[in-house]
PDB file of N, CA and C in Angstrom:
ATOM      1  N   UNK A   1     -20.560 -20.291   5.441  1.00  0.00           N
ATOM      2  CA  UNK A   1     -20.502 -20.255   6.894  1.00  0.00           C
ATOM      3  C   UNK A   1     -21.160 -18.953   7.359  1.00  0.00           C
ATOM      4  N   UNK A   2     -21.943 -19.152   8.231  1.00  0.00           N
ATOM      5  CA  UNK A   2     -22.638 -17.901   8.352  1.00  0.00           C
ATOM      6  C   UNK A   2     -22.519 -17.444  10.106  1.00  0.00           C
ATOM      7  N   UNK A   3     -22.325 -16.109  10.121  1.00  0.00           N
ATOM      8  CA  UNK A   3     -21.856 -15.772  11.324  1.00  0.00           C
ATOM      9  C   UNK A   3     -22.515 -15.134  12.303  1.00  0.00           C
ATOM     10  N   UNK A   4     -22.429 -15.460  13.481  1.00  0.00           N
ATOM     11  CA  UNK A   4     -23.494 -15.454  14.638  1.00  0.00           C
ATOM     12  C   UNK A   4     -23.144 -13.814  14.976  1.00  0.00           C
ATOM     13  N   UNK A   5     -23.569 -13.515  16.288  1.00  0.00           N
ATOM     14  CA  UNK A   5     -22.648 -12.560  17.131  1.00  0.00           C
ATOM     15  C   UNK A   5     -21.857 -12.668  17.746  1.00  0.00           C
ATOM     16  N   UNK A   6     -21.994 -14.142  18.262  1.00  0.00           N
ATOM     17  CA  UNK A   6     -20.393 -14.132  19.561  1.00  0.00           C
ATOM     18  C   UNK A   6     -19.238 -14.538  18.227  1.00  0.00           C
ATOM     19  N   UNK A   7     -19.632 -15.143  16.489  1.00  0.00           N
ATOM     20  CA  UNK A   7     -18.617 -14.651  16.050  1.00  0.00           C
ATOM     21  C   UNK A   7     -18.048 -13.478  15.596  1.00  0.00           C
ATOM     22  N   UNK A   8     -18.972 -12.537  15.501  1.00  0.00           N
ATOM     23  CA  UNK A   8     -18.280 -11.483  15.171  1.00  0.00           C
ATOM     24  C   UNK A   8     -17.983 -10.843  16.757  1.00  0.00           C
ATOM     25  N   UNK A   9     -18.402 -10.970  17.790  1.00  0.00           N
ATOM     26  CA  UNK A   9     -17.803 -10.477  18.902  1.00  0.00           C
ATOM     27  C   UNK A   9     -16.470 -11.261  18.929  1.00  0.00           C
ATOM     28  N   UNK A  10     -16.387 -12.575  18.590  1.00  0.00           N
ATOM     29  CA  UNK A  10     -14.589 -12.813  18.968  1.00  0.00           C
ATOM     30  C   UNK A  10     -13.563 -12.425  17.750  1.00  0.00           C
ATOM     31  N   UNK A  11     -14.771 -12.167  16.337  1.00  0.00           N
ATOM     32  CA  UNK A  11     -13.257 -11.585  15.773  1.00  0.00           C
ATOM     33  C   UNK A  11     -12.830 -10.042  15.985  1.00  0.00           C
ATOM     34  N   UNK A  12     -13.417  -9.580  16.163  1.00  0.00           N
ATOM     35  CA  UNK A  12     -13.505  -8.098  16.807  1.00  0.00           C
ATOM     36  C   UNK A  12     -12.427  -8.204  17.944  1.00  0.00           C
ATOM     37  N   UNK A  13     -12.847  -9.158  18.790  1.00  0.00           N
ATOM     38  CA  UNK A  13     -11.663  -9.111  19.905  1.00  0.00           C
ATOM     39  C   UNK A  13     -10.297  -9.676  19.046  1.00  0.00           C
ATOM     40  N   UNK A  14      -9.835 -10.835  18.712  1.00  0.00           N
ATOM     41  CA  UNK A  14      -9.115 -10.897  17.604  1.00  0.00           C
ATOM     42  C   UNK A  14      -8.644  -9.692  17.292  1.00  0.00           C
ATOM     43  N   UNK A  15      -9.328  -8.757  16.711  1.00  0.00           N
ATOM     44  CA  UNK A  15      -8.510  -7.517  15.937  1.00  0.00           C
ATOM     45  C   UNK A  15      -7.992  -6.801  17.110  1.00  0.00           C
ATOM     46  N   UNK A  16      -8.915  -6.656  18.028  1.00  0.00           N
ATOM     47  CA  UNK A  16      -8.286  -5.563  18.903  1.00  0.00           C
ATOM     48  C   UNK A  16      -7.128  -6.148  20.027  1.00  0.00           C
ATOM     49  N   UNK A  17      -6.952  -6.944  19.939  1.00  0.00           N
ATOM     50  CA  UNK A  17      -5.745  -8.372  20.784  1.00  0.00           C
ATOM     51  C   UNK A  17      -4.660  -7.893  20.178  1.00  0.00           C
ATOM     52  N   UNK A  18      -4.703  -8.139  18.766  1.00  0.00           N
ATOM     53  CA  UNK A  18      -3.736  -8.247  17.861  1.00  0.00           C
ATOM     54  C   UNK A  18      -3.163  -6.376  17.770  1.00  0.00           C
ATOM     55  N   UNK A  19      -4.263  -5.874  17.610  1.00  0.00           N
ATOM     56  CA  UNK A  19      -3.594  -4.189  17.489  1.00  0.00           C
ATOM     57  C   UNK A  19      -3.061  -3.636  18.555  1.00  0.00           C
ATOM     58  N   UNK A  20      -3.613  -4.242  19.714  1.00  0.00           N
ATOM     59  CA  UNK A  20      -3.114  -3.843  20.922  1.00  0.00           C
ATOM     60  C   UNK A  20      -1.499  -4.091  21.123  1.00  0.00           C
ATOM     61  N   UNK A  21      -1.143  -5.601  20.022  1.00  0.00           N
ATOM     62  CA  UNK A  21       0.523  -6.245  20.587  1.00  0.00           C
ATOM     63  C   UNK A  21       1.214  -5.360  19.304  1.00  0.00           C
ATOM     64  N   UNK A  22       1.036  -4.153  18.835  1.00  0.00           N
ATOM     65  CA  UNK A  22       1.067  -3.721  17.332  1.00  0.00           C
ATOM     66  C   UNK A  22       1.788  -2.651  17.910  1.00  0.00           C
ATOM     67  N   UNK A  23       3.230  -2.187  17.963  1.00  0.00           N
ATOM     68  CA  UNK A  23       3.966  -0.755  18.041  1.00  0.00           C
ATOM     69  C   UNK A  23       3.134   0.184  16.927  1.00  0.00           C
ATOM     70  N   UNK A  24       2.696   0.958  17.418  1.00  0.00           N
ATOM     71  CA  UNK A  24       2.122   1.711  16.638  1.00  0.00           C
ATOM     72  C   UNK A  24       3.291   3.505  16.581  1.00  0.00           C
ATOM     73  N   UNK A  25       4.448   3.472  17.082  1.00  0.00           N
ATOM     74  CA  UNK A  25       5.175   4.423  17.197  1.00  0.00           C
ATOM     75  C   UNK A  25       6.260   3.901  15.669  1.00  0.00           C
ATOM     76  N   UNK A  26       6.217   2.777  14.916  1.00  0.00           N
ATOM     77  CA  UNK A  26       6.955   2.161  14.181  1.00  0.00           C
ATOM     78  C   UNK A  26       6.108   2.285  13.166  1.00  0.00           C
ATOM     79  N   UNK A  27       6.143   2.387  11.638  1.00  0.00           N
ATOM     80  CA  UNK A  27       5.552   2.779  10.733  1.00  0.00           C
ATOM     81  C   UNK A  27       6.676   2.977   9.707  1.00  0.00           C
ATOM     82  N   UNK A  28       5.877   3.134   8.028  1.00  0.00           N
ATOM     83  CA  UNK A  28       6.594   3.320   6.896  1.00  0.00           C
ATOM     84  C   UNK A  28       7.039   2.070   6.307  1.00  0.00           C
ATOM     85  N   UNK A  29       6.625   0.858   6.900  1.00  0.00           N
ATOM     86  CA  UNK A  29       7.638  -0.194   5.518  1.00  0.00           C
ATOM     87  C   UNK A  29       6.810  -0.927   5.417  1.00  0.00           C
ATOM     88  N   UNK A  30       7.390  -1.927   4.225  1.00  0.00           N
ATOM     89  CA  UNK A  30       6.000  -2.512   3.297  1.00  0.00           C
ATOM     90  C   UNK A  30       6.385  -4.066   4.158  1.00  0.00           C
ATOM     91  N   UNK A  31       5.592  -4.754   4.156  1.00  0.00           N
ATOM     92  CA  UNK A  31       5.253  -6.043   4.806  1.00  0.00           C
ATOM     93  C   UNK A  31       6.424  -7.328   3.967  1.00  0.00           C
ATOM     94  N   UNK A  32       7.110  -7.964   4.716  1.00  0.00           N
ATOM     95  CA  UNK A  32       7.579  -9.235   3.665  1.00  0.00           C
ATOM     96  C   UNK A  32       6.839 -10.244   3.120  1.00  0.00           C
ATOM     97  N   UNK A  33       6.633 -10.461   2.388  1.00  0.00           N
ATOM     98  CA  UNK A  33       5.828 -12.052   1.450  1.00  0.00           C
ATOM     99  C   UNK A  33       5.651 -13.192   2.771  1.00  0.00           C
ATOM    100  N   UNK A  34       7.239 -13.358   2.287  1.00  0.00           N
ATOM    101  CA  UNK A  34       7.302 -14.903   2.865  1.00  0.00           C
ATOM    102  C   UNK A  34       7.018 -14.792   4.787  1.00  0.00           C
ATOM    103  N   UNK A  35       7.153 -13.788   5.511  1.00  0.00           N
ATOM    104  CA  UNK A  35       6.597 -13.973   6.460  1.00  0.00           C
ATOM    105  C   UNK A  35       5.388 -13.681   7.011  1.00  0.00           C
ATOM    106  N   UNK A  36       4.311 -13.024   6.281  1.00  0.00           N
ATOM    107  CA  UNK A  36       3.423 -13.083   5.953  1.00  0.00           C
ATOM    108  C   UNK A  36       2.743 -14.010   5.560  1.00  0.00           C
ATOM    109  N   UNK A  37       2.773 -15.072   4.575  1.00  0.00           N
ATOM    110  CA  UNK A  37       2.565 -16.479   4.773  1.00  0.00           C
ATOM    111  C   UNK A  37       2.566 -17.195   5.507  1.00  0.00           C
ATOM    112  N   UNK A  38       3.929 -16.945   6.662  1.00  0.00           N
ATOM    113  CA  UNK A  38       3.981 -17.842   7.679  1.00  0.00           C
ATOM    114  C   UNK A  38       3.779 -18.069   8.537  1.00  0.00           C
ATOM    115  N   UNK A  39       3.172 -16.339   8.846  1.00  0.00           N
ATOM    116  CA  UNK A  39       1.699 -15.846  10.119  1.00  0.00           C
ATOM    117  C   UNK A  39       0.524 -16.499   9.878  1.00  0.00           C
ATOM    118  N   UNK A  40       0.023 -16.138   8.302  1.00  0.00           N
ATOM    119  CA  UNK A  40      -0.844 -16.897   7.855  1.00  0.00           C
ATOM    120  C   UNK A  40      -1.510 -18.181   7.643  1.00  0.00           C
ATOM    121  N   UNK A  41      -0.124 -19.325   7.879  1.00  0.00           N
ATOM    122  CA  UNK A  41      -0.489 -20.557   8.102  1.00  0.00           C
ATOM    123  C   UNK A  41      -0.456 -21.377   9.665  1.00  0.00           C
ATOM    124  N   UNK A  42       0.245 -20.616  10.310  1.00  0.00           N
ATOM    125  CA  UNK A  42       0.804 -20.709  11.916  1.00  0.00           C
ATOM    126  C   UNK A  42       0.019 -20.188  12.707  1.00  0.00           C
ATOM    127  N   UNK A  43      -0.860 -19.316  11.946  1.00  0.00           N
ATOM    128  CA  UNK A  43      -2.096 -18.633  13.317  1.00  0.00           C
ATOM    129  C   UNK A  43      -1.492 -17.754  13.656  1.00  0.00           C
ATOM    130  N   UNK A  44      -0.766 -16.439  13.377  1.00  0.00           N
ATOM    131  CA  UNK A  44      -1.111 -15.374  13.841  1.00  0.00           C
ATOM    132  C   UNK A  44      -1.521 -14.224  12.824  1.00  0.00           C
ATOM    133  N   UNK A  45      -2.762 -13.759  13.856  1.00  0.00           N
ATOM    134  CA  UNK A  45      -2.944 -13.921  15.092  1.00  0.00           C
ATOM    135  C   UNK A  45      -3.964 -14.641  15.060  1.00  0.00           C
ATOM    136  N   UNK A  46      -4.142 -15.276  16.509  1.00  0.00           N
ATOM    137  CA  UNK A  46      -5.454 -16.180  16.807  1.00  0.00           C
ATOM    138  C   UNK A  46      -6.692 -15.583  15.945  1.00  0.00           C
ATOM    139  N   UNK A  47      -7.481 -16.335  14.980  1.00  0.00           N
ATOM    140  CA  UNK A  47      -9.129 -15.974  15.209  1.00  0.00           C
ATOM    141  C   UNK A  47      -9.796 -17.026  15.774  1.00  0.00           C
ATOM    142  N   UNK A  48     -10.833 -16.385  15.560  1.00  0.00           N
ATOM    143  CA  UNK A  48     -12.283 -17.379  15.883  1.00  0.00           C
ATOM    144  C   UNK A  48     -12.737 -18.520  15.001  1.00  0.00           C
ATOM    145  N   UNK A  49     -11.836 -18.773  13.794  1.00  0.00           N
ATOM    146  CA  UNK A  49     -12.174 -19.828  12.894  1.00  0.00           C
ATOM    147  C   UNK A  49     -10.904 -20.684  13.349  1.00  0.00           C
ATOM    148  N   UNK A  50     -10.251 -20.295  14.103  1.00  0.00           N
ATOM    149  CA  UNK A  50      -8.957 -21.420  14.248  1.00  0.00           C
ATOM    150  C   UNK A  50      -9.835 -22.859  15.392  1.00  0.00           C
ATOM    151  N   UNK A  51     -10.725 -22.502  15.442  1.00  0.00           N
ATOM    152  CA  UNK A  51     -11.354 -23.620  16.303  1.00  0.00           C
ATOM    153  C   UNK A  51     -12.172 -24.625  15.312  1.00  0.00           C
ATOM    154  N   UNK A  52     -12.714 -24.402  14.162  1.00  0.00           N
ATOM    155  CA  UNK A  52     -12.887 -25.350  13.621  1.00  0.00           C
ATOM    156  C   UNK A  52     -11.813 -25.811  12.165  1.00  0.00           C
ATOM    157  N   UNK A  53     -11.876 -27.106  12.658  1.00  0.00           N
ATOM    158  CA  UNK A  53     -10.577 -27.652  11.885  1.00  0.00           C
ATOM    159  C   UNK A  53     -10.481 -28.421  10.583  1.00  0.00           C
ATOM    160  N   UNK A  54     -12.051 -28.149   9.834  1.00  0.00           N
ATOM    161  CA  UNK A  54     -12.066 -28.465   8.541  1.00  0.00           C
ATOM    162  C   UNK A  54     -11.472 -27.604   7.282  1.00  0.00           C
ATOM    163  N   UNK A  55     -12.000 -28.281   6.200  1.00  0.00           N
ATOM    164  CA  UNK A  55     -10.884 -27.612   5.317  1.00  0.00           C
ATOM    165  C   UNK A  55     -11.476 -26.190   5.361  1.00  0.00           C
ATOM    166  N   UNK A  56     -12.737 -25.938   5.246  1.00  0.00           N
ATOM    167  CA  UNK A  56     -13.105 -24.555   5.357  1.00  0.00           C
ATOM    168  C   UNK A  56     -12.735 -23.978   6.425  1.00  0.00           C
ATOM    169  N   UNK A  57     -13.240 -24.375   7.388  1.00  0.00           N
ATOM    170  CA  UNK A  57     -12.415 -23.706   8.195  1.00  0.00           C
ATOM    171  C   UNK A  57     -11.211 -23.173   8.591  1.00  0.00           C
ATOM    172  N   UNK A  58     -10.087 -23.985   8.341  1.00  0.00           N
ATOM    173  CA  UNK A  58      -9.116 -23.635   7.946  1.00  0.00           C
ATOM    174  C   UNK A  58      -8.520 -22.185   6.630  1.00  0.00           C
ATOM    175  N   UNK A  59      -9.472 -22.314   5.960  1.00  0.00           N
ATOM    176  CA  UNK A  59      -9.178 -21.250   5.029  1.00  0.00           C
ATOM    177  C   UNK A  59      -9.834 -20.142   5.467  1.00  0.00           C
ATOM    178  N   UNK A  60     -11.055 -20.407   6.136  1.00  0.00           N
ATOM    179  CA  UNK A  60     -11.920 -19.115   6.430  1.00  0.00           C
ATOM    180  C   UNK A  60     -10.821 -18.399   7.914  1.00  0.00           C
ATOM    181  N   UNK A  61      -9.842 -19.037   8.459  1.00  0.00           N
ATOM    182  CA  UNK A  61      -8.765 -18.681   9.365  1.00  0.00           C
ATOM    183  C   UNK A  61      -8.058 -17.837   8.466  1.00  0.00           C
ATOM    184  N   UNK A  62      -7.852 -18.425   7.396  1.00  0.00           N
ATOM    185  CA  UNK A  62      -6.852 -17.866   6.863  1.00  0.00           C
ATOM    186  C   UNK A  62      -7.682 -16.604   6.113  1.00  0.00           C
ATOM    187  N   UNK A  63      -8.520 -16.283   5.937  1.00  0.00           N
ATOM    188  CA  UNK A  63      -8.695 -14.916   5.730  1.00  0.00           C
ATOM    189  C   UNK A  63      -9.572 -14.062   6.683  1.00  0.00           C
ATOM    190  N   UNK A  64      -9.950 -14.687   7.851  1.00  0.00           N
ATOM    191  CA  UNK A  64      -9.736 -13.949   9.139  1.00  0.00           C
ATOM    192  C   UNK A  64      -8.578 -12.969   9.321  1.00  0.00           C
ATOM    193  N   UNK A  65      -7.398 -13.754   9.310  1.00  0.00           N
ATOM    194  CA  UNK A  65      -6.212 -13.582   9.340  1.00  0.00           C
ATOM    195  C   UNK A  65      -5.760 -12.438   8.780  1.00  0.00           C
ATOM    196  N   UNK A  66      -5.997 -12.362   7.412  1.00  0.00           N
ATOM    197  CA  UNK A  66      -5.666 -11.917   6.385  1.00  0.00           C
ATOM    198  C   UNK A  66      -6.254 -10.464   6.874  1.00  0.00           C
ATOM    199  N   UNK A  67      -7.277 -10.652   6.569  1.00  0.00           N
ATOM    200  CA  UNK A  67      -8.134  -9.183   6.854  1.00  0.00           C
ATOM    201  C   UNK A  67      -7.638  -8.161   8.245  1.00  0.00           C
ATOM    202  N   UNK A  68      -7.509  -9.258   9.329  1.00  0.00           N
ATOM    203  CA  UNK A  68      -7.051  -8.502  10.470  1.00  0.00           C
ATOM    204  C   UNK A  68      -5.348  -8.020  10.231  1.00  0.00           C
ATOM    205  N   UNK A  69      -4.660  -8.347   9.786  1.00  0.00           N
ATOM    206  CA  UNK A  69      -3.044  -7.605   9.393  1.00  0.00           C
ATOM    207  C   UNK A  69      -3.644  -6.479   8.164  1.00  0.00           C
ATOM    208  N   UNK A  70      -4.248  -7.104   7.402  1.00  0.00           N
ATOM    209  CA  UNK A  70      -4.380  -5.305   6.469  1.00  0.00           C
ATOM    210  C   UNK A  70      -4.758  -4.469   6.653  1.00  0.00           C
ATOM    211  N   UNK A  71      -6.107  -4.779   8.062  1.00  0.00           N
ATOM    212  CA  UNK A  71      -6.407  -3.658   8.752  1.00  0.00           C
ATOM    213  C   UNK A  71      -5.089  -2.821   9.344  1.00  0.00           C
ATOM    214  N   UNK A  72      -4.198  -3.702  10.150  1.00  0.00           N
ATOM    215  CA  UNK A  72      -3.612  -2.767  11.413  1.00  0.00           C
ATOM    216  C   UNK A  72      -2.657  -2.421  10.413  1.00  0.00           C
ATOM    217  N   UNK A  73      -2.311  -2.826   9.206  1.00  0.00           N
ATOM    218  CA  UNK A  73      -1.451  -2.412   8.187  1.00  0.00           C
ATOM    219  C   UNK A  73      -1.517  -1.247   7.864  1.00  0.00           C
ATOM    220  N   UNK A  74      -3.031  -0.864   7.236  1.00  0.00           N
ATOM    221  CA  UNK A  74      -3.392   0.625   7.151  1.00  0.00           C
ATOM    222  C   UNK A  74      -3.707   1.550   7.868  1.00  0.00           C
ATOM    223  N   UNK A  75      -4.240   1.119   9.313  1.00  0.00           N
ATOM    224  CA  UNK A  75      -4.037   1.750  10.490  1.00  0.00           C
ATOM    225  C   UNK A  75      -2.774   2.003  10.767  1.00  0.00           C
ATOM    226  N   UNK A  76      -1.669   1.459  10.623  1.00  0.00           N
ATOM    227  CA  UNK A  76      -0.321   1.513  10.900  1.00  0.00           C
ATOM    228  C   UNK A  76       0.456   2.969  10.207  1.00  0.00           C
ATOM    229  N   UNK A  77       0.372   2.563   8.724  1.00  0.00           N
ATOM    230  CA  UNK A  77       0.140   3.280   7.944  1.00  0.00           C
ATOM    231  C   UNK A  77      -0.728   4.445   7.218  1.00  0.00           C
ATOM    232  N   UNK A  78      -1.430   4.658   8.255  1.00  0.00           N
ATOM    233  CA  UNK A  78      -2.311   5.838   7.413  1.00  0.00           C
ATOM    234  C   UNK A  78      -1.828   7.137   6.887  1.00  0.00           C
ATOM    235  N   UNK A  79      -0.727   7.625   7.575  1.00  0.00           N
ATOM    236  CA  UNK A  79      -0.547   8.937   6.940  1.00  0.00           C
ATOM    237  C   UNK A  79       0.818   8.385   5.709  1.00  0.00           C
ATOM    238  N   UNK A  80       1.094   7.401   5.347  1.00  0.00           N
ATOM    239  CA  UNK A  80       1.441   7.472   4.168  1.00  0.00           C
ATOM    240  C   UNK A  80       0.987   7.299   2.918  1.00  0.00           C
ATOM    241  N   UNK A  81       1.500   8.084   2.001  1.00  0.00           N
ATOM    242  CA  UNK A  81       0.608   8.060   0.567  1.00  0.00           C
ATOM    243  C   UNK A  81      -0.186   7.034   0.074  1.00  0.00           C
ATOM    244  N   UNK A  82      -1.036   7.114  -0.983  1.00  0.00           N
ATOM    245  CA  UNK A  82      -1.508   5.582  -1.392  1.00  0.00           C
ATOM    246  C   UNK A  82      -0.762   4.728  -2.248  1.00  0.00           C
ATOM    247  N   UNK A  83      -0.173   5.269  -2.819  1.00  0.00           N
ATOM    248  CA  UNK A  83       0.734   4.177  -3.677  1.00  0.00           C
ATOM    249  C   UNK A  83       1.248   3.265  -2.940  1.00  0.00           C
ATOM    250  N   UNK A  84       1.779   3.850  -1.960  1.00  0.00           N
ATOM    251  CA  UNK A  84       2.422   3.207  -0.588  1.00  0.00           C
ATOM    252  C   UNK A  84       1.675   1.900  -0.124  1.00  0.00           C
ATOM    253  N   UNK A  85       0.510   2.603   0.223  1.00  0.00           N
ATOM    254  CA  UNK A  85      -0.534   1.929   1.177  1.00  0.00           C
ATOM    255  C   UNK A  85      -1.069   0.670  -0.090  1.00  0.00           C
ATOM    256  N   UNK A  86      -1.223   0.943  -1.281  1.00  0.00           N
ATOM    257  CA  UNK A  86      -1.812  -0.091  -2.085  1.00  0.00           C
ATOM    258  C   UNK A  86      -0.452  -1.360  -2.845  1.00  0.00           C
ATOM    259  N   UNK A  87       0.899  -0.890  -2.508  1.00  0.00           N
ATOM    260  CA  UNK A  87       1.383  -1.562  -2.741  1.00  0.00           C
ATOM    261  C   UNK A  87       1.768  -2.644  -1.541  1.00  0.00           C
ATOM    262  N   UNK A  88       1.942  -2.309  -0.125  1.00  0.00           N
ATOM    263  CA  UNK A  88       1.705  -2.780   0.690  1.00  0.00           C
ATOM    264  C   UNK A  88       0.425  -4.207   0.537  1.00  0.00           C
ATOM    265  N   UNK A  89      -0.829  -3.398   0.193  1.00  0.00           N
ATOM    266  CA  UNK A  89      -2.320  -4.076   0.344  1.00  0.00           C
ATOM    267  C   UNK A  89      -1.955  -5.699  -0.672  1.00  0.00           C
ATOM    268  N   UNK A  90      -1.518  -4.952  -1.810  1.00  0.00           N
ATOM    269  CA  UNK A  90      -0.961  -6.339  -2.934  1.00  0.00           C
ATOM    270  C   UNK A  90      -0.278  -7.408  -2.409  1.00  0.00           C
ATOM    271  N   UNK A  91       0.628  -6.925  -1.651  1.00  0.00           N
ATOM    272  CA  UNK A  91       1.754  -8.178  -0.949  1.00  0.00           C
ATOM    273  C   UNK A  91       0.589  -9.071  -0.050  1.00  0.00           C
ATOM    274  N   UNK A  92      -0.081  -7.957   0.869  1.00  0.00           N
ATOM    275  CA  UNK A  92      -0.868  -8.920   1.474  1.00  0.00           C
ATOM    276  C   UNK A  92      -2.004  -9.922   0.845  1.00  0.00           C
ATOM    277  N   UNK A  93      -2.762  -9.544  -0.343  1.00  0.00           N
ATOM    278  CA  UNK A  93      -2.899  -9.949  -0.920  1.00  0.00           C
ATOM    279  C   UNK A  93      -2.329 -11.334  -1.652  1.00  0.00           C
ATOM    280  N   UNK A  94      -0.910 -11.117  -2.146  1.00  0.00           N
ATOM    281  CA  UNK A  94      -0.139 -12.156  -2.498  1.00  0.00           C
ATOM    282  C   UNK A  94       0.064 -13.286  -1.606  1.00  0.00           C
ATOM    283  N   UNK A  95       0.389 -13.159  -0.367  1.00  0.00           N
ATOM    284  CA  UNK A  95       0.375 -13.840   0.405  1.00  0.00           C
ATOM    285  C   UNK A  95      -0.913 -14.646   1.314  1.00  0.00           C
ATOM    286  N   UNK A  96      -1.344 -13.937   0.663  1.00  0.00           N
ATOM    287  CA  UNK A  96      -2.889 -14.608   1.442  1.00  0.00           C
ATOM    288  C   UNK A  96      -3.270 -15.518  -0.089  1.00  0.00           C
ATOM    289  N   UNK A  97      -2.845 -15.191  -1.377  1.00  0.00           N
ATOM    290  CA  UNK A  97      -3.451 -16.513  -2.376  1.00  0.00           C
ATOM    291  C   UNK A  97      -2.438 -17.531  -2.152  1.00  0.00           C
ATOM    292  N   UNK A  98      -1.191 -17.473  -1.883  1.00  0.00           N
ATOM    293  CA  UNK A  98      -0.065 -18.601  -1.425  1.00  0.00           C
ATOM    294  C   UNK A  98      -0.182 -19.197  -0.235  1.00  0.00           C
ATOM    295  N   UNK A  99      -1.204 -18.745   0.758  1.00  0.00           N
ATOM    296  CA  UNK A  99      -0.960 -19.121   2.085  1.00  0.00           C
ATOM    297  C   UNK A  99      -1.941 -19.906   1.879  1.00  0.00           C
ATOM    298  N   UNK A 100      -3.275 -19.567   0.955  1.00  0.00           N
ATOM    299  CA  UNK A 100      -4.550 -21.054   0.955  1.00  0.00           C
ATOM    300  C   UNK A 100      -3.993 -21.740  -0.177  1.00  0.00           C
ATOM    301  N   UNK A 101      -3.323 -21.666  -1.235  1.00  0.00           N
ATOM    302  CA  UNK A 101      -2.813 -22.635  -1.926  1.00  0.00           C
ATOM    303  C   UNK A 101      -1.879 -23.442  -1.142  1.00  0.00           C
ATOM    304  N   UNK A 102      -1.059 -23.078   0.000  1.00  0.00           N
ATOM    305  CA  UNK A 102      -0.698 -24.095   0.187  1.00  0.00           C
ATOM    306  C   UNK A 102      -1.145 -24.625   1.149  1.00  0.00           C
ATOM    307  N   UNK A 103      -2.259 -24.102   1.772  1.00  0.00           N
ATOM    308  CA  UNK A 103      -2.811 -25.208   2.645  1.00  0.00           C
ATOM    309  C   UNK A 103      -3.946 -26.386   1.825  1.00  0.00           C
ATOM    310  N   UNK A 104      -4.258 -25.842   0.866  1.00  0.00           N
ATOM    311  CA  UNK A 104      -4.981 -26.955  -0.289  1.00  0.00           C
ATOM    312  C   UNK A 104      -4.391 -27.847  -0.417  1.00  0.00           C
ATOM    313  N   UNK A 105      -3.179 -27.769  -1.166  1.00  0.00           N
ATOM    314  CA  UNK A 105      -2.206 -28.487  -1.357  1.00  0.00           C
ATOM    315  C   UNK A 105      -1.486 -29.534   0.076  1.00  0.00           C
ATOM    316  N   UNK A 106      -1.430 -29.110   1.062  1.00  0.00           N
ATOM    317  CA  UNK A 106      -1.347 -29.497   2.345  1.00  0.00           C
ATOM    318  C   UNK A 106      -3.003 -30.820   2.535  1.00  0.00           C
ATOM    319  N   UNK A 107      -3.743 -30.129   2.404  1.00  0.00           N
ATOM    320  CA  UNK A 107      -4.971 -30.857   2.643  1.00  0.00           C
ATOM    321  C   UNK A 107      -5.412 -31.841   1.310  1.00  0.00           C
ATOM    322  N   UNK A 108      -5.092 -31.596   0.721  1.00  0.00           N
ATOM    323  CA  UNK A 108      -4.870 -32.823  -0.498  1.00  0.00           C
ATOM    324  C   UNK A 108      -4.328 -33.569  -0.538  1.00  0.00           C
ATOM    325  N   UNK A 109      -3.124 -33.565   0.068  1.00  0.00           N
ATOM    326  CA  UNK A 109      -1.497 -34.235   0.165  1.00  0.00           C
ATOM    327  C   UNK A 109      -2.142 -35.772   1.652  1.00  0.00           C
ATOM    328  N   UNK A 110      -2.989 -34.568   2.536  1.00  0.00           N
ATOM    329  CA  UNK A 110      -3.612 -35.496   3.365  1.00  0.00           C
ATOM    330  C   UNK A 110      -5.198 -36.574   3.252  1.00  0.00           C
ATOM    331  N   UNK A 111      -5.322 -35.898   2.634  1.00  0.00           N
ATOM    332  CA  UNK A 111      -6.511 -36.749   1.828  1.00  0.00           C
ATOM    333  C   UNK A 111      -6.249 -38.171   1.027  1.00  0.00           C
ATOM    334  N   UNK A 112      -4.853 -37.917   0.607  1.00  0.00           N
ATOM    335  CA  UNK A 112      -4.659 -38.489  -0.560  1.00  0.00           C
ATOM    336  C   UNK A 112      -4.035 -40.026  -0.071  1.00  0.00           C
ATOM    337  N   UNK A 113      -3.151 -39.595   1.195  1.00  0.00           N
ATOM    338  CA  UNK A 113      -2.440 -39.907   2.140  1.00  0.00           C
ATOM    339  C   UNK A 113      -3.296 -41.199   2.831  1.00  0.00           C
ATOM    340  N   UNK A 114      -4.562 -40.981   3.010  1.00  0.00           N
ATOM    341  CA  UNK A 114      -5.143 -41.192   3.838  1.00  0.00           C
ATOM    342  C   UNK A 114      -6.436 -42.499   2.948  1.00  0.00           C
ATOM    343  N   UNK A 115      -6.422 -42.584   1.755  1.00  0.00           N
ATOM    344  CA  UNK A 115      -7.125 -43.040   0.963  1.00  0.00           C
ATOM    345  C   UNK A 115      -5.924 -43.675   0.399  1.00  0.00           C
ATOM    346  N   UNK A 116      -4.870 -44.267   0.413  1.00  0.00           N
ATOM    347  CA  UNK A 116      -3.640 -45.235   0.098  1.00  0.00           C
ATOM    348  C   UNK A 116      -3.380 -46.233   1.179  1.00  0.00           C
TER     349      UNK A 116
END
């Protein structure tokens, strides 16, 4: 998928939407898994790939997604150490390979569904 300017102008807005609704006076703790996933499959926060609704697309949301929370993560976090900051980065990580496995799995389930 290859990206224009008005897409990178709306994920840009995307990031800055999202950092803007971001307490930035709150800081220091590491992110949960499972709700992290569940931003991840639910759309938040909005991107610019949530408009097309194929399977790629769908995943390329999901690491829209992805990318924009680890940003404001480490923005959030910057003045704490790195161990900190990279164990944080992993979870998100983790949750972003569980959040397209299960939308695979989701989109298979409908495929499959749909060919019976």
């Amino acid at each position: 998928m290859e990206k224009t300017v008005k897409e990178e102008t709306e994920y840009l807005r995307s990031y800055r939407d999202f950092r803007e609704s971001v307490d930035f006076t709150k800081g220091g703790f590491l992110p949960d898994l499972d709700n992290l996933v569940w931003y991840l499959l639910v759309g938040v926060p909005p991107v610019p790939a949530d408009k097309d609704h194929s399977e790629e697309g769908q995943m390329v949301a999901v690491d829209q997604r992805l990318n924009i929370l680890k940003a404001v993560f480490v923005e959030l976090n910057r003045n704490m150490p790195d161990p900190f900051l990279d164990q944080g980065l992993k979870i998100y990580d983790e949750a972003g390979k569980s959040a397209r496995n299960m939308l695979l799995s989701l989109l298979t389930e409908d495929t499959a569904d749909t060919h019976t």
